[in-house]
C-alpha atoms as a PDB file:
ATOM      1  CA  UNK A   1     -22.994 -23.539  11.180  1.00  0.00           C
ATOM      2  CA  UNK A   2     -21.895 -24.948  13.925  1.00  0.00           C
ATOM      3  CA  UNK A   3     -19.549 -23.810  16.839  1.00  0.00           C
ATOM      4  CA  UNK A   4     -16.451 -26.264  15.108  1.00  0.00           C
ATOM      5  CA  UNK A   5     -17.241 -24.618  11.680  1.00  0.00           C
ATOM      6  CA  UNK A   6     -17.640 -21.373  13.156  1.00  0.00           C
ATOM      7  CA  UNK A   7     -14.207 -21.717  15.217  1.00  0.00           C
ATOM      8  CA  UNK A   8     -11.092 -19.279  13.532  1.00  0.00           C
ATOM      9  CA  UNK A   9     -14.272 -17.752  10.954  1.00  0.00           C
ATOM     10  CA  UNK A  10     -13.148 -13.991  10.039  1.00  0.00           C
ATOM     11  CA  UNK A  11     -15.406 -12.010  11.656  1.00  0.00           C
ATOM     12  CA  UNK A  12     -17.377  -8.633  10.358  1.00  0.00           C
ATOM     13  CA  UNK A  13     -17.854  -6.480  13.406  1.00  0.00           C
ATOM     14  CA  UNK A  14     -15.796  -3.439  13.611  1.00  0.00           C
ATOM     15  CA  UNK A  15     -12.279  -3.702  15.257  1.00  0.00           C
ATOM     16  CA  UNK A  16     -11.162  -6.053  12.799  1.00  0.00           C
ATOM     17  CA  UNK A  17      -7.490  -4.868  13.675  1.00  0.00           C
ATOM     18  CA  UNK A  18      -7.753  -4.457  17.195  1.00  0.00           C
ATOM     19  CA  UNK A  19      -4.488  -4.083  19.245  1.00  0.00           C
ATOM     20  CA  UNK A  20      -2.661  -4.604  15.846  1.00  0.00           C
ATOM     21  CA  UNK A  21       0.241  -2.603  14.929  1.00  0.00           C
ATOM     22  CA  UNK A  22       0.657  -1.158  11.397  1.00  0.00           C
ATOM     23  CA  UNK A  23       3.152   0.719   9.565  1.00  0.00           C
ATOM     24  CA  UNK A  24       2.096   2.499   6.276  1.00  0.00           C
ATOM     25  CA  UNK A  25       4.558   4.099   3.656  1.00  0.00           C
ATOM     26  CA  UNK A  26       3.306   7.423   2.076  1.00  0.00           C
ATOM     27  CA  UNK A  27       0.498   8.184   5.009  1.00  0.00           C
ATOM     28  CA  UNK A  28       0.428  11.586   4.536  1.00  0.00           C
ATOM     29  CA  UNK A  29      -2.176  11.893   1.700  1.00  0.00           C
ATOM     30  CA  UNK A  30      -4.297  10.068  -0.974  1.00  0.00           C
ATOM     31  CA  UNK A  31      -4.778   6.111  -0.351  1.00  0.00           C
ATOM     32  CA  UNK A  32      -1.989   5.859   2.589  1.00  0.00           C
ATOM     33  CA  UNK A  33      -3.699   8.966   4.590  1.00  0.00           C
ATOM     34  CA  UNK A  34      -7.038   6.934   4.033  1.00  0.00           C
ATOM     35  CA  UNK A  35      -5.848   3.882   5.125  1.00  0.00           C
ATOM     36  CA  UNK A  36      -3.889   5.365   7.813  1.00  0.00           C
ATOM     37  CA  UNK A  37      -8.163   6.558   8.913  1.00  0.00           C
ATOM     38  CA  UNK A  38      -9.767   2.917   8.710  1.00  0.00           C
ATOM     39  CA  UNK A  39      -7.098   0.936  10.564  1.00  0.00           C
ATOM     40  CA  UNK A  40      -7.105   3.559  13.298  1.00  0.00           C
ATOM     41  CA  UNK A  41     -10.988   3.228  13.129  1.00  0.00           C
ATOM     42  CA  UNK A  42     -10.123  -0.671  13.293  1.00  0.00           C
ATOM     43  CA  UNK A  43      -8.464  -0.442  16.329  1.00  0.00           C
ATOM     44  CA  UNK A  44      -5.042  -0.578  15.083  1.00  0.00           C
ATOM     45  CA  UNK A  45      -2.233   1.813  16.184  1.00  0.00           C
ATOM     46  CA  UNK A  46      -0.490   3.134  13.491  1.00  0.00           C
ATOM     47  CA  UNK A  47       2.567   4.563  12.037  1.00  0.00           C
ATOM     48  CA  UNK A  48       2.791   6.449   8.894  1.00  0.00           C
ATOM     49  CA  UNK A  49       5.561   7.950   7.362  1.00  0.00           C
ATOM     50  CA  UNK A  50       6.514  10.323   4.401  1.00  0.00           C
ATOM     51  CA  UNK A  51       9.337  12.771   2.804  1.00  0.00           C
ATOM     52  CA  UNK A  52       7.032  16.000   4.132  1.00  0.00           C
ATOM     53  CA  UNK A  53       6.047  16.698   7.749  1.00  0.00           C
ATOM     54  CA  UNK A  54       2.680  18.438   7.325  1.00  0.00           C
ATOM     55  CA  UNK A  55       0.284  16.094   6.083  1.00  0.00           C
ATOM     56  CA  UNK A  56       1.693  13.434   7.963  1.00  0.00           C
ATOM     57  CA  UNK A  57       1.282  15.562  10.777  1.00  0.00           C
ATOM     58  CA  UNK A  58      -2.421  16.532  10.127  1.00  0.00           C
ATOM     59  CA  UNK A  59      -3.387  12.926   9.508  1.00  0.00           C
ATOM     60  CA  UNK A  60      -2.007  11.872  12.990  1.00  0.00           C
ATOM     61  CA  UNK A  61      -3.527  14.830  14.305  1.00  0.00           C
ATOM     62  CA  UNK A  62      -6.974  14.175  12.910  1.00  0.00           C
ATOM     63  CA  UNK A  63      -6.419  10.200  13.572  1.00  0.00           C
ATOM     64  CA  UNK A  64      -6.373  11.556  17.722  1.00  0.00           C
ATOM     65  CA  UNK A  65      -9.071  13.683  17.523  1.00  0.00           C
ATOM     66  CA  UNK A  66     -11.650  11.016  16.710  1.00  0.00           C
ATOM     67  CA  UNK A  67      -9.522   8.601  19.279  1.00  0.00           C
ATOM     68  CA  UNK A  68      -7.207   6.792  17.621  1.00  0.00           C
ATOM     69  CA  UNK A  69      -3.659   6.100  18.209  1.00  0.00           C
ATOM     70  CA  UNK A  70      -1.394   6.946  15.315  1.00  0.00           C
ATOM     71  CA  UNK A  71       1.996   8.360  15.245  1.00  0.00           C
ATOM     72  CA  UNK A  72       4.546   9.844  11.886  1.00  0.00           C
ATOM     73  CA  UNK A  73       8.141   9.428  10.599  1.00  0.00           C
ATOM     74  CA  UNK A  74      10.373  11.205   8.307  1.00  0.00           C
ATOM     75  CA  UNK A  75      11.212   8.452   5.527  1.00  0.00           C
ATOM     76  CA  UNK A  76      12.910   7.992   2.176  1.00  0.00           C
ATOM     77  CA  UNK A  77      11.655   4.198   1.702  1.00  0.00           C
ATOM     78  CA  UNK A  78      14.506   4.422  -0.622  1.00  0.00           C
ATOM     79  CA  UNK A  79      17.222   4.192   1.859  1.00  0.00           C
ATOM     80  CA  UNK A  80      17.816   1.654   4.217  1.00  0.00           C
ATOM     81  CA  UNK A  81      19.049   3.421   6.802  1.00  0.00           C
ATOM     82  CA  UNK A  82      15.579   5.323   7.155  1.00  0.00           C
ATOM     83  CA  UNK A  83      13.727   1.495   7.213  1.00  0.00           C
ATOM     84  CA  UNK A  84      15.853   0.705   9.852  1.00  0.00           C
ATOM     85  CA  UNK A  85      15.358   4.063  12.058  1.00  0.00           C
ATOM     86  CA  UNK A  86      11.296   3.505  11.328  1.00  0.00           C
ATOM     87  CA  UNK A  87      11.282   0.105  12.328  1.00  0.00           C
ATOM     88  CA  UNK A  88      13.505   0.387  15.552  1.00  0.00           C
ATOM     89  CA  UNK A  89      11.475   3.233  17.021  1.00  0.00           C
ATOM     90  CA  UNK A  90       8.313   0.693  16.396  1.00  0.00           C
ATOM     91  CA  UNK A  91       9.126  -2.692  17.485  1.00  0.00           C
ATOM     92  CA  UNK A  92      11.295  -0.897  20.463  1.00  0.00           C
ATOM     93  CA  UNK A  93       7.616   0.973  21.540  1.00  0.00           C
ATOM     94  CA  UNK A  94       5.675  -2.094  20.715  1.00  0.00           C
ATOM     95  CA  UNK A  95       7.867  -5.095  20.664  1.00  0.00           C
ATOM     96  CA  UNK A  96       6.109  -6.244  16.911  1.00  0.00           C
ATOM     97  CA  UNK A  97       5.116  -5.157  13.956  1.00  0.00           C
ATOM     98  CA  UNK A  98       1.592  -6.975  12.326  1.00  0.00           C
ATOM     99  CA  UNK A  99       0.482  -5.353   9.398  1.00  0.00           C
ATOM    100  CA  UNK A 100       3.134  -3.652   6.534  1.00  0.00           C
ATOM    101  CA  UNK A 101       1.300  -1.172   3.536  1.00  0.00           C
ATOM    102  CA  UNK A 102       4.081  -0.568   1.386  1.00  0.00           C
ATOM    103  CA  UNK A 103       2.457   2.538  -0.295  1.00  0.00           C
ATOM    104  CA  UNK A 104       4.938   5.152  -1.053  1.00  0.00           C
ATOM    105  CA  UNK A 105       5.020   5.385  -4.998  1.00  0.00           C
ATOM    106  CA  UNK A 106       5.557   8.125  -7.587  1.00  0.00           C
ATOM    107  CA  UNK A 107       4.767   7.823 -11.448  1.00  0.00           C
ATOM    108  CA  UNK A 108       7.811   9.445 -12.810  1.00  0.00           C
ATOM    109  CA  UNK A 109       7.214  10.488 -15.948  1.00  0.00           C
ATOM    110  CA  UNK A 110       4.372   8.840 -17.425  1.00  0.00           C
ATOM    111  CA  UNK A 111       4.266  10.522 -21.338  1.00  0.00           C
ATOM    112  CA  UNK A 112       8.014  10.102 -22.213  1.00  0.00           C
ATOM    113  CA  UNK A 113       9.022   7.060 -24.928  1.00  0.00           C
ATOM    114  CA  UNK A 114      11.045   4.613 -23.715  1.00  0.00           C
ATOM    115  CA  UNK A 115      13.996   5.980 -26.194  1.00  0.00           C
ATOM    116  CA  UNK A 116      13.806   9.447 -24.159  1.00  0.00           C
ATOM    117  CA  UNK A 117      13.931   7.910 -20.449  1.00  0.00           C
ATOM    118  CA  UNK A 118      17.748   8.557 -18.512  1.00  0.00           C
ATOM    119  CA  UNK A 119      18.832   6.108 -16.333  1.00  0.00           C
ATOM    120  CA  UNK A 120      18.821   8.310 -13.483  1.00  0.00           C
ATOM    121  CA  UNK A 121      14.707   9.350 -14.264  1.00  0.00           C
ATOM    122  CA  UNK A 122      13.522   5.246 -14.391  1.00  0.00           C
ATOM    123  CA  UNK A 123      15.945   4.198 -11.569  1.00  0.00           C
ATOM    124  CA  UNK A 124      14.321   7.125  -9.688  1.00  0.00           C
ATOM    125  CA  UNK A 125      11.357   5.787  -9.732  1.00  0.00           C
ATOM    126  CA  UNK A 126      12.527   1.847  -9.271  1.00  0.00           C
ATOM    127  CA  UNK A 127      13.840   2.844  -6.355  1.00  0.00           C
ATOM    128  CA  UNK A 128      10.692   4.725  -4.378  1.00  0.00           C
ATOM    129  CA  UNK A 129       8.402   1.860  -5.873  1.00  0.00           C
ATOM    130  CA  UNK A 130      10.086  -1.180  -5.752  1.00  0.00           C
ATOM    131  CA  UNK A 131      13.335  -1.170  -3.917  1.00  0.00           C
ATOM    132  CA  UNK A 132      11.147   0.935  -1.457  1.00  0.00           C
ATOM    133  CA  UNK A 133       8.807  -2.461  -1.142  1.00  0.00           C
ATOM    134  CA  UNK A 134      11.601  -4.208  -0.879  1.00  0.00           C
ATOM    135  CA  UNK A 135      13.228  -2.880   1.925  1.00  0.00           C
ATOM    136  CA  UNK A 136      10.262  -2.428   4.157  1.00  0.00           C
ATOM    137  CA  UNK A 137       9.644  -6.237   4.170  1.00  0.00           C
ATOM    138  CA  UNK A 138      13.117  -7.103   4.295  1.00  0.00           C
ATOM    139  CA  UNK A 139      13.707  -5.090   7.388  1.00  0.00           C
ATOM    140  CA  UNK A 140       9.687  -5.601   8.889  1.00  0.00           C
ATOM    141  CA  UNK A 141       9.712  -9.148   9.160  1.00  0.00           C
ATOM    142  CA  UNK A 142      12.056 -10.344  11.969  1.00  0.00           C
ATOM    143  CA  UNK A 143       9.643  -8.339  13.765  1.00  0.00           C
ATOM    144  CA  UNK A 144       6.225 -10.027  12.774  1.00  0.00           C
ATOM    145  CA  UNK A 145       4.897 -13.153  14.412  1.00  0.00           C
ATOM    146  CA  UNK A 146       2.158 -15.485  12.559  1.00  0.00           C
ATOM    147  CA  UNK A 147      -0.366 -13.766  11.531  1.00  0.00           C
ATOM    148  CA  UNK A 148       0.934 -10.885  10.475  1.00  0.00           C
ATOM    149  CA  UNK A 149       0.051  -9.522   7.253  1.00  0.00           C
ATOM    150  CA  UNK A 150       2.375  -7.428   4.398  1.00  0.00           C
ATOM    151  CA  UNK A 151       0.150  -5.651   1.898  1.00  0.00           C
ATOM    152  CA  UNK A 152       2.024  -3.982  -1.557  1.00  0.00           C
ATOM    153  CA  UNK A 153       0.001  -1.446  -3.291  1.00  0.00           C
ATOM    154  CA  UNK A 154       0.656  -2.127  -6.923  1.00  0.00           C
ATOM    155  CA  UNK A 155      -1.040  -1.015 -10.087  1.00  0.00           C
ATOM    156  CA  UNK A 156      -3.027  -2.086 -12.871  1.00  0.00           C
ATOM    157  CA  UNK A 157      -0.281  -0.859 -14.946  1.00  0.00           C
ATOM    158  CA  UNK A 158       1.697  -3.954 -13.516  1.00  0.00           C
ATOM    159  CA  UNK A 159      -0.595  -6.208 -15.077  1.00  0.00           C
ATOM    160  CA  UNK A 160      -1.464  -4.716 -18.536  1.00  0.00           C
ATOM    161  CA  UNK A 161       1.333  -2.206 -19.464  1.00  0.00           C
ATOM    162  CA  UNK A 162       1.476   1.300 -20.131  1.00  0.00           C
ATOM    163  CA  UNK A 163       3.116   2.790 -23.165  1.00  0.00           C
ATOM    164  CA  UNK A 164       4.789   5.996 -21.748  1.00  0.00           C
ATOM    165  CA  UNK A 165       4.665   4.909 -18.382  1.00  0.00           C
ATOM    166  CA  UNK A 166       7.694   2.302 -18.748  1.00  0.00           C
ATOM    167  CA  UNK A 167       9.245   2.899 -15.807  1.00  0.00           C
ATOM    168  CA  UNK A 168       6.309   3.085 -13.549  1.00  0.00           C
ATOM    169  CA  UNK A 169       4.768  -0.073 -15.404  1.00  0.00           C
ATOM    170  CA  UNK A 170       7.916  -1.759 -14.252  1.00  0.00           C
ATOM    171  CA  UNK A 171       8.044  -0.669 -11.058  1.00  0.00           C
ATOM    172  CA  UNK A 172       4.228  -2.173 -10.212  1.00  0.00           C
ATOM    173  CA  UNK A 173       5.221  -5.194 -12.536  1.00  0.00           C
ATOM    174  CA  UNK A 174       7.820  -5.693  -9.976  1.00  0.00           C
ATOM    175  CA  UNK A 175       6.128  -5.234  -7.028  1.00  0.00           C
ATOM    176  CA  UNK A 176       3.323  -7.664  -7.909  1.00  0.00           C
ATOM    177  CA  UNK A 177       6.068 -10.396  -8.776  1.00  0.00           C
ATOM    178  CA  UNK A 178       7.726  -9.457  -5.149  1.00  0.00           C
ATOM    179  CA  UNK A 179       5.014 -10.235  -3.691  1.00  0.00           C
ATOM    180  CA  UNK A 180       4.343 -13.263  -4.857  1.00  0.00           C
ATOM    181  CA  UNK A 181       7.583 -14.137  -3.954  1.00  0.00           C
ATOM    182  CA  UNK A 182       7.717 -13.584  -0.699  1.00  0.00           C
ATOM    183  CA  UNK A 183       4.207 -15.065  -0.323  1.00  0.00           C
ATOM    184  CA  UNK A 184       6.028 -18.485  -0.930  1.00  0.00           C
ATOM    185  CA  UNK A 185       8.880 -17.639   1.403  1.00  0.00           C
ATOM    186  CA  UNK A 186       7.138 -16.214   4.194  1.00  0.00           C
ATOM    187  CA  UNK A 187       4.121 -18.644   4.420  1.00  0.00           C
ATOM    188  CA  UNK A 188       6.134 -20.865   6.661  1.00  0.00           C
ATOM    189  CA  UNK A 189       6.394 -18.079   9.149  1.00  0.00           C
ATOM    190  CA  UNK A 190       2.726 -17.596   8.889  1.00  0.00           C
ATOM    191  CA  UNK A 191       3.362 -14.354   7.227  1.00  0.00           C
ATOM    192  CA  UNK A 192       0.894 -13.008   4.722  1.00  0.00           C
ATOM    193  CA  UNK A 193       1.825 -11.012   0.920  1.00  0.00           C
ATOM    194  CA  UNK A 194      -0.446  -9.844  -0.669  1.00  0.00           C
ATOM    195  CA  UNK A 195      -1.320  -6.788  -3.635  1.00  0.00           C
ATOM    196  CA  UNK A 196      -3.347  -4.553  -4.803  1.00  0.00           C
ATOM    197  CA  UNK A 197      -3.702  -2.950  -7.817  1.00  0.00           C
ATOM    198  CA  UNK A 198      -5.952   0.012  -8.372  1.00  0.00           C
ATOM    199  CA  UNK A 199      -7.164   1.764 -11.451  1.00  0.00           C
ATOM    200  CA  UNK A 200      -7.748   5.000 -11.564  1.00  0.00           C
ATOM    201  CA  UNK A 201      -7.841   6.856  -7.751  1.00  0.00           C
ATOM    202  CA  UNK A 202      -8.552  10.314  -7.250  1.00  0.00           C
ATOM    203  CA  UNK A 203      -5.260  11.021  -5.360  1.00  0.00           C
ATOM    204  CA  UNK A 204      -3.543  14.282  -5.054  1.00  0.00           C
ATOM    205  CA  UNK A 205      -0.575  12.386  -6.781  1.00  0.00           C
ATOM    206  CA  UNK A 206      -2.412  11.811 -10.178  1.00  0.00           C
ATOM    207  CA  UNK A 207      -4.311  15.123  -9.809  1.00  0.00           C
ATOM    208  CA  UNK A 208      -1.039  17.271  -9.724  1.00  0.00           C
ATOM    209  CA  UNK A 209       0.551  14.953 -12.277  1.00  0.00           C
ATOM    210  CA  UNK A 210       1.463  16.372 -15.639  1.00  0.00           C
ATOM    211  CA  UNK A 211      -1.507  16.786 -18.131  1.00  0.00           C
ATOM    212  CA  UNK A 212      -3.431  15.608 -14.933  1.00  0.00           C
ATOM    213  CA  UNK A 213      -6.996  16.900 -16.906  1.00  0.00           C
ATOM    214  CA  UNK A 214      -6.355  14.867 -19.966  1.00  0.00           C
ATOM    215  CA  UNK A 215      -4.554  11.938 -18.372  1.00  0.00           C
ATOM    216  CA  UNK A 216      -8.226  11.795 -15.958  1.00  0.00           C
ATOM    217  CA  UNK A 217     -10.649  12.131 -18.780  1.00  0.00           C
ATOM    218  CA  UNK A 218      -8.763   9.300 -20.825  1.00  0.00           C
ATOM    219  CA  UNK A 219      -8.616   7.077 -17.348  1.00  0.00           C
ATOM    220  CA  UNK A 220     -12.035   7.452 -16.892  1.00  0.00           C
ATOM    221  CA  UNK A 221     -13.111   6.936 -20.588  1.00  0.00           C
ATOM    222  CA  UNK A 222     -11.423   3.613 -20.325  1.00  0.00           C
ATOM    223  CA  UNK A 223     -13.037   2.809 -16.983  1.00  0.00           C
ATOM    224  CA  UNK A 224     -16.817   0.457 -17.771  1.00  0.00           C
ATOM    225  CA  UNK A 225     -18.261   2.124 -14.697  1.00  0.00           C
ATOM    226  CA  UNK A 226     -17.427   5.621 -15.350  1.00  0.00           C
ATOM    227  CA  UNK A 227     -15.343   7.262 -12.811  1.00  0.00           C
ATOM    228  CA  UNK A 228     -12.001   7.253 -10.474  1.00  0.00           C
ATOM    229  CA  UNK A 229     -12.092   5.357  -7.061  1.00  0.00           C
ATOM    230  CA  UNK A 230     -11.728   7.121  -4.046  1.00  0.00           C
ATOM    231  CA  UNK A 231      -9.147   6.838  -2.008  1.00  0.00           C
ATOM    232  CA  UNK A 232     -11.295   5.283   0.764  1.00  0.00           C
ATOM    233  CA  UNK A 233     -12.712   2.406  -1.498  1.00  0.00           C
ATOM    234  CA  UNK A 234      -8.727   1.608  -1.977  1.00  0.00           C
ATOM    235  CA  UNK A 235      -8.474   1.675   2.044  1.00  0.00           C
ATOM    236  CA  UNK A 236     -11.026  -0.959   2.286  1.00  0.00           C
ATOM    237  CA  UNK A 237      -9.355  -3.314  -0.244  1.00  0.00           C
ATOM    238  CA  UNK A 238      -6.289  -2.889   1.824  1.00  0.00           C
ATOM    239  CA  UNK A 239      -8.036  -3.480   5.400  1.00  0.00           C
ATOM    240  CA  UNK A 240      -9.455  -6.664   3.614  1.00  0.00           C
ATOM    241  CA  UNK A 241      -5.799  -8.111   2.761  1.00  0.00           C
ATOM    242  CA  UNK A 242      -4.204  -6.751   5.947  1.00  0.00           C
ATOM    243  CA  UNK A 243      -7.236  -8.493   8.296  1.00  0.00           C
ATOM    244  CA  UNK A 244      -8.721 -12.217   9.318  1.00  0.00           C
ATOM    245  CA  UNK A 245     -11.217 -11.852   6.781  1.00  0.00           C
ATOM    246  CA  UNK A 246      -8.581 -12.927   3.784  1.00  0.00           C
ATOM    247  CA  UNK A 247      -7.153 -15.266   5.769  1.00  0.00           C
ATOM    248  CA  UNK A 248      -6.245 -17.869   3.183  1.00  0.00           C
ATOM    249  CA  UNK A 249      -5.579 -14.982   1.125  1.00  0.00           C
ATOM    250  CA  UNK A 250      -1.432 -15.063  -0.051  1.00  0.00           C
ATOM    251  CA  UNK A 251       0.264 -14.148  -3.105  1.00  0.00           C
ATOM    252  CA  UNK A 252      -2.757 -12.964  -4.261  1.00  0.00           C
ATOM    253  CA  UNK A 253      -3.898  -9.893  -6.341  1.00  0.00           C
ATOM    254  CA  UNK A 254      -6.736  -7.608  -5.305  1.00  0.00           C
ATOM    255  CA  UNK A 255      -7.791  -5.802  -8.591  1.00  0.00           C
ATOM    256  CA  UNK A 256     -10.270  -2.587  -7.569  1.00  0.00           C
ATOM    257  CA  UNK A 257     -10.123  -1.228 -11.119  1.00  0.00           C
ATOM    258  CA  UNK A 258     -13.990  -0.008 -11.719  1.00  0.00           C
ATOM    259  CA  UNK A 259     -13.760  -3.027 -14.460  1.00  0.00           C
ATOM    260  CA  UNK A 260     -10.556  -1.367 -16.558  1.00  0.00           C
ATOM    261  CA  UNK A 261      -8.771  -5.344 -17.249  1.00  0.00           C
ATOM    262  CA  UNK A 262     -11.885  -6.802 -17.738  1.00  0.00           C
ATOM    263  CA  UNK A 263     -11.450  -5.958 -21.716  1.00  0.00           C
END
């Protein structure tokens, strides 16, 4: 290769978000607090935020003591008014904003039939999970220059259903078609949208989730390579959409399922 073909090339070497800023949505544990870890280790300075204080404080506090520059928010991605608070405090300290994880997500109730469900219980959880996503592009992206990158963690369970898990099947259903969405919009800005859909993670949110032991052993039975992902293999995905190296990357999914849709 030559030093034409070689010219705008992602390249491998650590620091792959170097003097980028990033904002991640549920930071303080699980696949957001891992994430939060890699792009610090990547160079990036970083902002998570999350309803509770402590583990969002203990991830920034761990992110400084091996160096990094991170930094946590309060925030009900629900409500605009906290987007808007976020974001202010950001591009007011930085001036931009380059990379967006959407994150935040609950599961709501994933055992109860559709027949069951109130209004209140599945708009709950359209609201933290897609209306959360949402928001945080709508209000991130006057503040991102070409380049930048928006990454929406979705779910397998947008892409093959989940009987019990209606609302949270929606929910991911919607965020993947959001993002393909603004893919198209945004590519004339030179803004990246992108998501990815896990299987199974071993998160503290699925392992304090109702029936957590069967709900694991029936996720794992179904998985061809035999166990849950951990939340670091999810950060990597994530550092892959949000860098250089998926460059022509947009309104894309990133499956990282252990081979669950492959049936």
């Amino acid at each position: 290769m030559n030093d034409r073909e070689r010219e705008g090339s992602p390249q491998l070497a650590e620091g792959r978000l170097k003097d980028k800023i990033a904002l991640i949505t549920g930071g303080g544990t699980g696949i957001g607090a891992a994430t939060a870890f890699l792009f610090a280790k990547e160079g990036a300075s970083v902002m998570i935020t999350g309803l509770a204080e402590a583990p969002l404080k203990k991830v920034v506090s761990d992110i400084h003591l091996h160096g990094g520059i991170a930094a946590y928010a309060i925030q009900d991605v629900s409500r605009e008014t906290d987007w808007k608070e976020v974001v202010s405090t950001l591009a007011n300290q930085f001036g931009r904003i380059d990379v967006l994880v959407n994150n935040a997500g609950i599961t709501g109730n994933l055992h109860a039939p559709l027949a069951d469900r109130t209004v209140d219980e599945f708009m709950q959880v359209l609201s933290t999970n897609i209306i959360g996503a949402f928001l945080g592009i709508k209000t991130v992206v006057p503040y991102m220059q070409p380049g930048a990158a928006i990454v929406n963690v979705s779910s397998i369970a947008g892409i093959t259903g989940n009987a019990g898990g209606n609302a949270y099947t929606a929910s991911k259903g919607g965020s993947r078609m959001l993002s393909k969405g603004a893919a198209i919009e945004l590519s004339k800005s030179g803004i990246r949208v992108n998501s990815i859909h896990p299987g199974y993670v071993e998160t503290p949110m699925v392992q304090n989730m109702q029936n957590a032991s069967s709900f694991r052993e029936m996720a794992i039975g179904s998985t061809p390579m035999g166990r849950g992902a951990s939340p670091e293999e999810l950060a990597s995905g994530i550092l892959f959409l949000a860098s250089k190296e998926s460059s022509f990357m947009t309104g894309a999914e990133l499956i990282m399922d252990g081979g669950f849709t492959a049936f």
